[in-house]
PDB file of N, CA and C in Angstrom:
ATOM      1  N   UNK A   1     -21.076   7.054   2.927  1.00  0.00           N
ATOM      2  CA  UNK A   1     -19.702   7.039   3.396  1.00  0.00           C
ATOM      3  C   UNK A   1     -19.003   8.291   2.881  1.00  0.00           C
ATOM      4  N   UNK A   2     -18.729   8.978   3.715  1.00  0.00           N
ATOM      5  CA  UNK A   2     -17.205  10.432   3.676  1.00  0.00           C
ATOM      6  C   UNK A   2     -16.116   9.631   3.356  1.00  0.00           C
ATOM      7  N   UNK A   3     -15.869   9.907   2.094  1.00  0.00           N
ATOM      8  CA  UNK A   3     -14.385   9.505   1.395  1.00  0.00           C
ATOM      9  C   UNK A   3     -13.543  10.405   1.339  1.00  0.00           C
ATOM     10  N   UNK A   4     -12.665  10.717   1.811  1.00  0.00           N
ATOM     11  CA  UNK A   4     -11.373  11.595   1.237  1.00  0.00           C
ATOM     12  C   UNK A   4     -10.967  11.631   0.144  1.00  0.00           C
ATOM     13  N   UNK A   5     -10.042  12.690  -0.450  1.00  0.00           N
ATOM     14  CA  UNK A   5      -9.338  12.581  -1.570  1.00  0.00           C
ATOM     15  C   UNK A   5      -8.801  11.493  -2.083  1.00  0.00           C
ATOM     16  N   UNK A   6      -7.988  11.293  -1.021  1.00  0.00           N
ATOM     17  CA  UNK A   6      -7.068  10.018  -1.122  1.00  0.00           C
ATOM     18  C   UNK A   6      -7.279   8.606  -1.269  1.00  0.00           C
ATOM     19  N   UNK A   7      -8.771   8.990  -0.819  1.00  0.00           N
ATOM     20  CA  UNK A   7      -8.973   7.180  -0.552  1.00  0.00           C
ATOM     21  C   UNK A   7      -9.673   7.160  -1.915  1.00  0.00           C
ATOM     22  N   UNK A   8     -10.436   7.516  -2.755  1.00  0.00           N
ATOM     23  CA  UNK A   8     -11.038   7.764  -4.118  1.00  0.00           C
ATOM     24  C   UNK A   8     -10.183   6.791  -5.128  1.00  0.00           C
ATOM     25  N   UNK A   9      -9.310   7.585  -5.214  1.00  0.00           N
ATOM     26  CA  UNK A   9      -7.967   7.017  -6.601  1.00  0.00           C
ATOM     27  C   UNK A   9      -7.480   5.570  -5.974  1.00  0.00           C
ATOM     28  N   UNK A  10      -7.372   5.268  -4.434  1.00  0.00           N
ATOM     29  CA  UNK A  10      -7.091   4.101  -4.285  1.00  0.00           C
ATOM     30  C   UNK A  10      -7.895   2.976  -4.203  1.00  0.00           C
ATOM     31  N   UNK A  11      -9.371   3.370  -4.151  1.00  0.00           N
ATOM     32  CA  UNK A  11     -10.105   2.297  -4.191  1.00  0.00           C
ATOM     33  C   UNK A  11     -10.592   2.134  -5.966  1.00  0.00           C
ATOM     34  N   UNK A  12     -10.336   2.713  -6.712  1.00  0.00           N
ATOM     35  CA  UNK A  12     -10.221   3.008  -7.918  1.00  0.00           C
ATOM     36  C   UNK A  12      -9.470   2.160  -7.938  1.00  0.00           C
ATOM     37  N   UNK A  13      -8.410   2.387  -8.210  1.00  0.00           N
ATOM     38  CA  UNK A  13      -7.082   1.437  -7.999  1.00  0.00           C
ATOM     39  C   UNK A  13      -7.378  -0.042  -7.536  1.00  0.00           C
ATOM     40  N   UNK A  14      -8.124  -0.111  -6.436  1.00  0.00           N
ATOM     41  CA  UNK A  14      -8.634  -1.707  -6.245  1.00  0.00           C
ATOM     42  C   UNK A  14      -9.026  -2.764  -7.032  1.00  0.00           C
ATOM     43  N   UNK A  15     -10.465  -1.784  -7.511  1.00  0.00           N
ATOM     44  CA  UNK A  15     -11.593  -2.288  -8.268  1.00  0.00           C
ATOM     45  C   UNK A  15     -10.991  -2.202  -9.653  1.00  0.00           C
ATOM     46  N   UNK A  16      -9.924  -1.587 -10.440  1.00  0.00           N
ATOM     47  CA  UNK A  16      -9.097  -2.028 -11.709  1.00  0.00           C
ATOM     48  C   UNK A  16      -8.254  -2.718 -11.538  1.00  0.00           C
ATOM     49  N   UNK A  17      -7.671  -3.432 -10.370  1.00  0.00           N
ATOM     50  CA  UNK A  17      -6.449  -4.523 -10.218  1.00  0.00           C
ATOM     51  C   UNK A  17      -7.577  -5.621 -10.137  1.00  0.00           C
ATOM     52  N   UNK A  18      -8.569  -5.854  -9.819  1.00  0.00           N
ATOM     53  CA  UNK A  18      -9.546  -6.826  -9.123  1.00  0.00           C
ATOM     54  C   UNK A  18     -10.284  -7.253 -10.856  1.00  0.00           C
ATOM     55  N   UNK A  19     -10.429  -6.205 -11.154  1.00  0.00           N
ATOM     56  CA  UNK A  19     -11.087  -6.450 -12.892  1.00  0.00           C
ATOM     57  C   UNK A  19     -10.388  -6.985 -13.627  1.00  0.00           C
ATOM     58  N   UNK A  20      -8.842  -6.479 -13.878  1.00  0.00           N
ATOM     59  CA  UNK A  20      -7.818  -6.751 -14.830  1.00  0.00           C
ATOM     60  C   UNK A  20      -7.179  -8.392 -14.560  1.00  0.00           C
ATOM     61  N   UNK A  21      -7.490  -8.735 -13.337  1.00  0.00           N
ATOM     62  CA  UNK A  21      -7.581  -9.989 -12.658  1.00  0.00           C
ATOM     63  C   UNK A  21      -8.587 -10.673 -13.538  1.00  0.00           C
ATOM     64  N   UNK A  22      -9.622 -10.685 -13.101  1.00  0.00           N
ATOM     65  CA  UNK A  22     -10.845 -11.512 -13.730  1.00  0.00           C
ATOM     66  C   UNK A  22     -10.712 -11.784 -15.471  1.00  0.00           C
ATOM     67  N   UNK A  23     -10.045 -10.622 -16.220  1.00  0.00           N
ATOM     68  CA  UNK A  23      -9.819 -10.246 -17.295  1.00  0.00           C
ATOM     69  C   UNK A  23      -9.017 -11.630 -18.029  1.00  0.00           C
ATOM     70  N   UNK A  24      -7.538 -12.054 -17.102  1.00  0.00           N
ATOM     71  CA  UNK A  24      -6.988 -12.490 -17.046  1.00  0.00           C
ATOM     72  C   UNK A  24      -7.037 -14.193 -16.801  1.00  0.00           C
ATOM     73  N   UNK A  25      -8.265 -14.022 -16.251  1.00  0.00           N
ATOM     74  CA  UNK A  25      -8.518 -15.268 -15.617  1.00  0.00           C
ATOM     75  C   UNK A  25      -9.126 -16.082 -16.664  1.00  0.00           C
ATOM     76  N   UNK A  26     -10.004 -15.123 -17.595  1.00  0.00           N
ATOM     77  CA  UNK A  26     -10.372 -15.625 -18.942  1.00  0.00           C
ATOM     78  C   UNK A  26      -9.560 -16.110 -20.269  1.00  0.00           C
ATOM     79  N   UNK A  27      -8.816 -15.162 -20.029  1.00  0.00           N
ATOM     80  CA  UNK A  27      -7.406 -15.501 -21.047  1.00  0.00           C
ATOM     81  C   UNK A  27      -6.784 -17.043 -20.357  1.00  0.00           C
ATOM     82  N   UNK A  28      -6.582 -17.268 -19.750  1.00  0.00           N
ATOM     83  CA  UNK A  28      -5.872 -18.757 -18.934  1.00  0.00           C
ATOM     84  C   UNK A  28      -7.000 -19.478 -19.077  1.00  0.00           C
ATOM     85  N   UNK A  29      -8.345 -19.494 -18.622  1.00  0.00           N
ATOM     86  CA  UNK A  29      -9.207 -20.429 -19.406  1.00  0.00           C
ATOM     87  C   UNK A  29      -8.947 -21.070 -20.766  1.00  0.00           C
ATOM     88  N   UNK A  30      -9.052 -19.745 -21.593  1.00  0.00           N
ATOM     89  CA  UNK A  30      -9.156 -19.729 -22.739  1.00  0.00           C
ATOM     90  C   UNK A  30      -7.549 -20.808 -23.684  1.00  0.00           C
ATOM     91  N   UNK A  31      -6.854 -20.393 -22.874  1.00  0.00           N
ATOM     92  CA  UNK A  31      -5.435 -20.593 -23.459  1.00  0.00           C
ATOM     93  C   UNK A  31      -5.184 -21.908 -22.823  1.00  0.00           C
ATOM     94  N   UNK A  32      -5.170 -22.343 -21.299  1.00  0.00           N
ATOM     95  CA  UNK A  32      -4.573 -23.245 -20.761  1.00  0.00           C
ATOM     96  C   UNK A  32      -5.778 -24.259 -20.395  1.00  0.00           C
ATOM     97  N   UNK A  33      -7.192 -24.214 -21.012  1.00  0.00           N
ATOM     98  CA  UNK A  33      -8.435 -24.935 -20.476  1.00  0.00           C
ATOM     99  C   UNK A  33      -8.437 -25.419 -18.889  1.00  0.00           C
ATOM    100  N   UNK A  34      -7.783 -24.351 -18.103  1.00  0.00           N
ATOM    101  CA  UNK A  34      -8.017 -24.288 -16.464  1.00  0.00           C
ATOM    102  C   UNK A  34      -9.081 -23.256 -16.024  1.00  0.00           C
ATOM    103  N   UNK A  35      -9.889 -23.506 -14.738  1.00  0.00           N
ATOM    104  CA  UNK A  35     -10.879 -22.829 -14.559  1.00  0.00           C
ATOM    105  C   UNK A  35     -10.044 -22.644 -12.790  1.00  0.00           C
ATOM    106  N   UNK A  36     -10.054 -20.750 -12.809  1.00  0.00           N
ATOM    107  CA  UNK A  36      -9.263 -20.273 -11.799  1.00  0.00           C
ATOM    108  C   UNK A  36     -10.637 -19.537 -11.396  1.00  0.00           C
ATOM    109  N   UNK A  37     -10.509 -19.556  -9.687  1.00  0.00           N
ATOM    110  CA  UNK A  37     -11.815 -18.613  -9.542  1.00  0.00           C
ATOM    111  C   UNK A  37     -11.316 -17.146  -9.204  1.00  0.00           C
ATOM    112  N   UNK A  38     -11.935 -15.943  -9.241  1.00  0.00           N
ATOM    113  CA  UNK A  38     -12.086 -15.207  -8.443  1.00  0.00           C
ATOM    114  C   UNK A  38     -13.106 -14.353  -7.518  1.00  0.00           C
ATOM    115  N   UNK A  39     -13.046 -14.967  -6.520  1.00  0.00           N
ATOM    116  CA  UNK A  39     -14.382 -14.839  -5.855  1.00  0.00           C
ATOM    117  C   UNK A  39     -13.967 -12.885  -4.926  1.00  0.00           C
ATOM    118  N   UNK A  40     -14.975 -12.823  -4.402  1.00  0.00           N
ATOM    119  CA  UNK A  40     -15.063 -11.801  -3.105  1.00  0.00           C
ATOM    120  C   UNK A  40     -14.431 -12.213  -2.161  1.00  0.00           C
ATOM    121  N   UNK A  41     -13.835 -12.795  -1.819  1.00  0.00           N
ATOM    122  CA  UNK A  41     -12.770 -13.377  -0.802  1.00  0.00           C
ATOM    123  C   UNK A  41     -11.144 -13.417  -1.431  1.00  0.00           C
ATOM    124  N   UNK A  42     -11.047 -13.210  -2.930  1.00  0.00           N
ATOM    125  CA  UNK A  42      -9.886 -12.714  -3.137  1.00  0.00           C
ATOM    126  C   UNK A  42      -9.652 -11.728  -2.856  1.00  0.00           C
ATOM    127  N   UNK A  43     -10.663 -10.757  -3.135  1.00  0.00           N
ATOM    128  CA  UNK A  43     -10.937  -9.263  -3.237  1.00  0.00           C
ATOM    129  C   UNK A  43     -10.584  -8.983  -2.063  1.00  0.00           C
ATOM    130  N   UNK A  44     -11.225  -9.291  -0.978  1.00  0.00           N
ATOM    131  CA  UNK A  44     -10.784  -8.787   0.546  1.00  0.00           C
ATOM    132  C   UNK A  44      -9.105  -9.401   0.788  1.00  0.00           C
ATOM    133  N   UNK A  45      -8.864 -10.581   0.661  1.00  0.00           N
ATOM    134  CA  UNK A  45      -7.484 -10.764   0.788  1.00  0.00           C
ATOM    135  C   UNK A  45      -6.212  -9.661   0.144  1.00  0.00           C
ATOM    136  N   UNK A  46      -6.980  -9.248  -0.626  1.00  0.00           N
ATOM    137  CA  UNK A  46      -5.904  -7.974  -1.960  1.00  0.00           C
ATOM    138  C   UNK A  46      -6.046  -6.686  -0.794  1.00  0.00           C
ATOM    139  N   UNK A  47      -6.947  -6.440  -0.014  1.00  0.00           N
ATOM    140  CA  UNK A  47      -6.942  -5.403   1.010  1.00  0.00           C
ATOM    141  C   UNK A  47      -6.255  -5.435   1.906  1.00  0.00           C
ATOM    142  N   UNK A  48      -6.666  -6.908   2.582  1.00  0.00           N
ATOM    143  CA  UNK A  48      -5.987  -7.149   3.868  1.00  0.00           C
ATOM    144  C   UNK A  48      -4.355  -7.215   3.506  1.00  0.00           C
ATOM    145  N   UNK A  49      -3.873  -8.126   2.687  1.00  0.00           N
ATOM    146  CA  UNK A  49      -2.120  -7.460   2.227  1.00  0.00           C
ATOM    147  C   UNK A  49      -2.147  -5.993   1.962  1.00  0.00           C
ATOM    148  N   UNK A  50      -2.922  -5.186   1.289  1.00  0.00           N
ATOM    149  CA  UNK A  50      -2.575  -3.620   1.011  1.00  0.00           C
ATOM    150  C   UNK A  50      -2.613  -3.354   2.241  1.00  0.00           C
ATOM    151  N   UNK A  51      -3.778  -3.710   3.235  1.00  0.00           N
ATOM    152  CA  UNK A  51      -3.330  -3.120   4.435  1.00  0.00           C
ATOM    153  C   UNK A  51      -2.136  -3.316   5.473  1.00  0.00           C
ATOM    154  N   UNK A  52      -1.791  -4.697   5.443  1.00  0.00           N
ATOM    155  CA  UNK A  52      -0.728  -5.108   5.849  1.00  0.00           C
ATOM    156  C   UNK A  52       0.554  -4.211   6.006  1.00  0.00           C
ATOM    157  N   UNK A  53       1.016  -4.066   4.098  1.00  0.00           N
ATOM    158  CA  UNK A  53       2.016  -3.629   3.519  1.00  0.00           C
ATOM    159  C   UNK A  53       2.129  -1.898   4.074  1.00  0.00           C
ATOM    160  N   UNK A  54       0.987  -1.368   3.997  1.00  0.00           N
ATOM    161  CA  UNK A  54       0.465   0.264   4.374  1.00  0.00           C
ATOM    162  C   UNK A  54       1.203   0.312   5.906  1.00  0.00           C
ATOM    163  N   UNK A  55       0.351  -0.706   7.013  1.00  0.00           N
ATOM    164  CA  UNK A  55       1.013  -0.603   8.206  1.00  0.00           C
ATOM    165  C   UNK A  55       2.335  -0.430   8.652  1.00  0.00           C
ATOM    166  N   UNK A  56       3.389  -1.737   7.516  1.00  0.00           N
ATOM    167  CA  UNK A  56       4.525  -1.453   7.500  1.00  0.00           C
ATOM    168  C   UNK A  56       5.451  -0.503   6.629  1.00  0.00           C
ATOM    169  N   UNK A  57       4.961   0.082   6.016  1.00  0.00           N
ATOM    170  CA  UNK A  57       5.583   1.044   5.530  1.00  0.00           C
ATOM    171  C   UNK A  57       5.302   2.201   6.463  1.00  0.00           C
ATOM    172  N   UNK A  58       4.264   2.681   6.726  1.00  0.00           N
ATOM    173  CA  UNK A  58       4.037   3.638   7.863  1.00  0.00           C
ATOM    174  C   UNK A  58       5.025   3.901   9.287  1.00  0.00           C
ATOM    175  N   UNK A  59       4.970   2.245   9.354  1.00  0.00           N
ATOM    176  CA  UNK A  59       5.874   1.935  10.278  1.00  0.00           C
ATOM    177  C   UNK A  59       7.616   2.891  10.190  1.00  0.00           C
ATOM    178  N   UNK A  60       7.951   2.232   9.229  1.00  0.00           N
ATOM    179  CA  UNK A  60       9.405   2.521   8.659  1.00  0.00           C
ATOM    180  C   UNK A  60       9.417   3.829   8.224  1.00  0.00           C
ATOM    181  N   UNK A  61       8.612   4.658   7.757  1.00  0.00           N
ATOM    182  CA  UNK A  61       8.678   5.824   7.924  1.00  0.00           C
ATOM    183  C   UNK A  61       8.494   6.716   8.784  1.00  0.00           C
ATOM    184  N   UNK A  62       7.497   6.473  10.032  1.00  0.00           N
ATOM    185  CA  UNK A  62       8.093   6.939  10.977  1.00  0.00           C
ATOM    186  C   UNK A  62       8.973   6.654  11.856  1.00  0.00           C
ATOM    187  N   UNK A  63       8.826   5.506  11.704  1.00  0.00           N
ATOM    188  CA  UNK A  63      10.640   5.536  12.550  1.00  0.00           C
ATOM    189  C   UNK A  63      12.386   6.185  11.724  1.00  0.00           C
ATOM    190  N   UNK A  64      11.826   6.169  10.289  1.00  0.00           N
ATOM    191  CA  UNK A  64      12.673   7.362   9.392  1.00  0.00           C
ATOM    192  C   UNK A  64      12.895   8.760  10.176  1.00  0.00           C
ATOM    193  N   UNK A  65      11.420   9.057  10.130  1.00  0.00           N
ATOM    194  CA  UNK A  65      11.453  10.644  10.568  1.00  0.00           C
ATOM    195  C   UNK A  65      11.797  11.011  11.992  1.00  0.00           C
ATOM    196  N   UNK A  66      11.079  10.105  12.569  1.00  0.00           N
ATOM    197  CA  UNK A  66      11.971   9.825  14.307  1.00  0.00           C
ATOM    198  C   UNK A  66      13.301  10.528  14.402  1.00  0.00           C
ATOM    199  N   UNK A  67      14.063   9.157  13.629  1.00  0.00           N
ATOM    200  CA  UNK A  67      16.066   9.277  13.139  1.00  0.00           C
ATOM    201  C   UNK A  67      15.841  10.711  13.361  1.00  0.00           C
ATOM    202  N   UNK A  68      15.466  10.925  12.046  1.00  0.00           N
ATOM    203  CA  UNK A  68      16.079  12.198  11.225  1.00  0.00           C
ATOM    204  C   UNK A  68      15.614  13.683  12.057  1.00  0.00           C
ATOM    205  N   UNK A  69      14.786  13.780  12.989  1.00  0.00           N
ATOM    206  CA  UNK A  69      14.031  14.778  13.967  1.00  0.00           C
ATOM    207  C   UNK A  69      15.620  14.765  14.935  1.00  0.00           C
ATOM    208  N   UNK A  70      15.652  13.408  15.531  1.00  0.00           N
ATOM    209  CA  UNK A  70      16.651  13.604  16.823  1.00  0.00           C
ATOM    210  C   UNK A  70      17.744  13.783  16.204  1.00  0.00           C
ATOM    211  N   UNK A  71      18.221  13.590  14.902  1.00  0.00           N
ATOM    212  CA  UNK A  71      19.730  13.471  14.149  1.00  0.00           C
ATOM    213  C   UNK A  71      19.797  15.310  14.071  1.00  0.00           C
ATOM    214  N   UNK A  72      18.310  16.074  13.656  1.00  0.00           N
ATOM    215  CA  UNK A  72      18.687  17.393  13.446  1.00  0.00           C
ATOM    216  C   UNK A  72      18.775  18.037  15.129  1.00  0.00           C
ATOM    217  N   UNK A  73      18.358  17.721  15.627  1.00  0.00           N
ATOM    218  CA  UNK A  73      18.384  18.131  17.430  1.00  0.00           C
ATOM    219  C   UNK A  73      19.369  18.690  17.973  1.00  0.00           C
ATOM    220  N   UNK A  74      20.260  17.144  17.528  1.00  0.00           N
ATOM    221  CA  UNK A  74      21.890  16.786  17.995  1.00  0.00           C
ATOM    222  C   UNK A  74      22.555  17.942  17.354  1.00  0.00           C
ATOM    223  N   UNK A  75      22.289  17.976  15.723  1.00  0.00           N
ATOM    224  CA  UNK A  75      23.154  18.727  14.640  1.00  0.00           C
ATOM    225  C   UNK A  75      22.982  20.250  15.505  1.00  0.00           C
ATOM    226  N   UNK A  76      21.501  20.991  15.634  1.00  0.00           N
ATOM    227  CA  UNK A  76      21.554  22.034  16.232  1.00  0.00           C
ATOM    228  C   UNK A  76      22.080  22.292  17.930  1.00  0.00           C
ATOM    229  N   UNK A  77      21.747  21.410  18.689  1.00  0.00           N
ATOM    230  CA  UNK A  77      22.623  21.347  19.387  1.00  0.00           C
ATOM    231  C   UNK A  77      24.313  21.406  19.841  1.00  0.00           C
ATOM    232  N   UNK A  78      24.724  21.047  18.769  1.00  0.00           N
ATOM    233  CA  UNK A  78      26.263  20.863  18.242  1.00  0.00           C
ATOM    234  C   UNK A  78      26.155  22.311  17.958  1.00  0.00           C
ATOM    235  N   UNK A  79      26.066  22.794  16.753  1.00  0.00           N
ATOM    236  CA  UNK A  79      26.300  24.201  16.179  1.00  0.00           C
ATOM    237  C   UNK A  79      26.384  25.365  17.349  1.00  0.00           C
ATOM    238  N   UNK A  80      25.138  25.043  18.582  1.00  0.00           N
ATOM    239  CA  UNK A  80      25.383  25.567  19.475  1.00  0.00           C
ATOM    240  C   UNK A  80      26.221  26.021  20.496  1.00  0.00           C
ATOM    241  N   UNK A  81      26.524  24.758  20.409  1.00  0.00           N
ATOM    242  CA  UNK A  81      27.996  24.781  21.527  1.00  0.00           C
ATOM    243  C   UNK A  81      29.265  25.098  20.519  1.00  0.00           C
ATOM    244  N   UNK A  82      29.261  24.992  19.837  1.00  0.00           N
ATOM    245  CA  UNK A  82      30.367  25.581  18.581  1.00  0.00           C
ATOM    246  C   UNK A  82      30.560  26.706  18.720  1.00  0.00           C
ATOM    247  N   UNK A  83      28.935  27.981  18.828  1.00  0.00           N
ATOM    248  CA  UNK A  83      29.343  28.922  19.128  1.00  0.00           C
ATOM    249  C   UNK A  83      29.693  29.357  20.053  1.00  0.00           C
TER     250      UNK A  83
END
């Protein structure tokens, strides 16, 4: 698999939220004598919300830059007829 820059540090990022999890899961054993699982099906669920969340933010930012493209259009347009 061709990984990008970008995707490196974030799947990094996965696999230490996914660990520090499990980490955790021992401590609550340990402390509260409950047995919590974390299987490979959490793991993909922690993606499918990152991906979720990614879509909509993507979203909202381009429709940010959208605004802000036609808002400068108008602005140069204006200045134009000014002169």
């Amino acid at each position: 698999m061709n990984l990008g820059m970008d995707e490196e540090p974030c799947i990094e990022m996965f696999k230490i939220m996914h660990q520090s999890v499990e980490a955790k899961v021992e401590e609550f054993k340990e402390q509260m004598r409950r047995i919590v699982y974390v299987t490979p099906t959490s793991y993909l669920e922690l993606l499918s919300t990152y991906k979720k969340i990614l879509k909509s933010e993507r979203k909202r930012v381009d429709t940010a830059r959208f605004r802000l493209s036609k808002g400068l259009m108008v602005l140069k347009d204006a200045a134009v007829e000014v002169d």
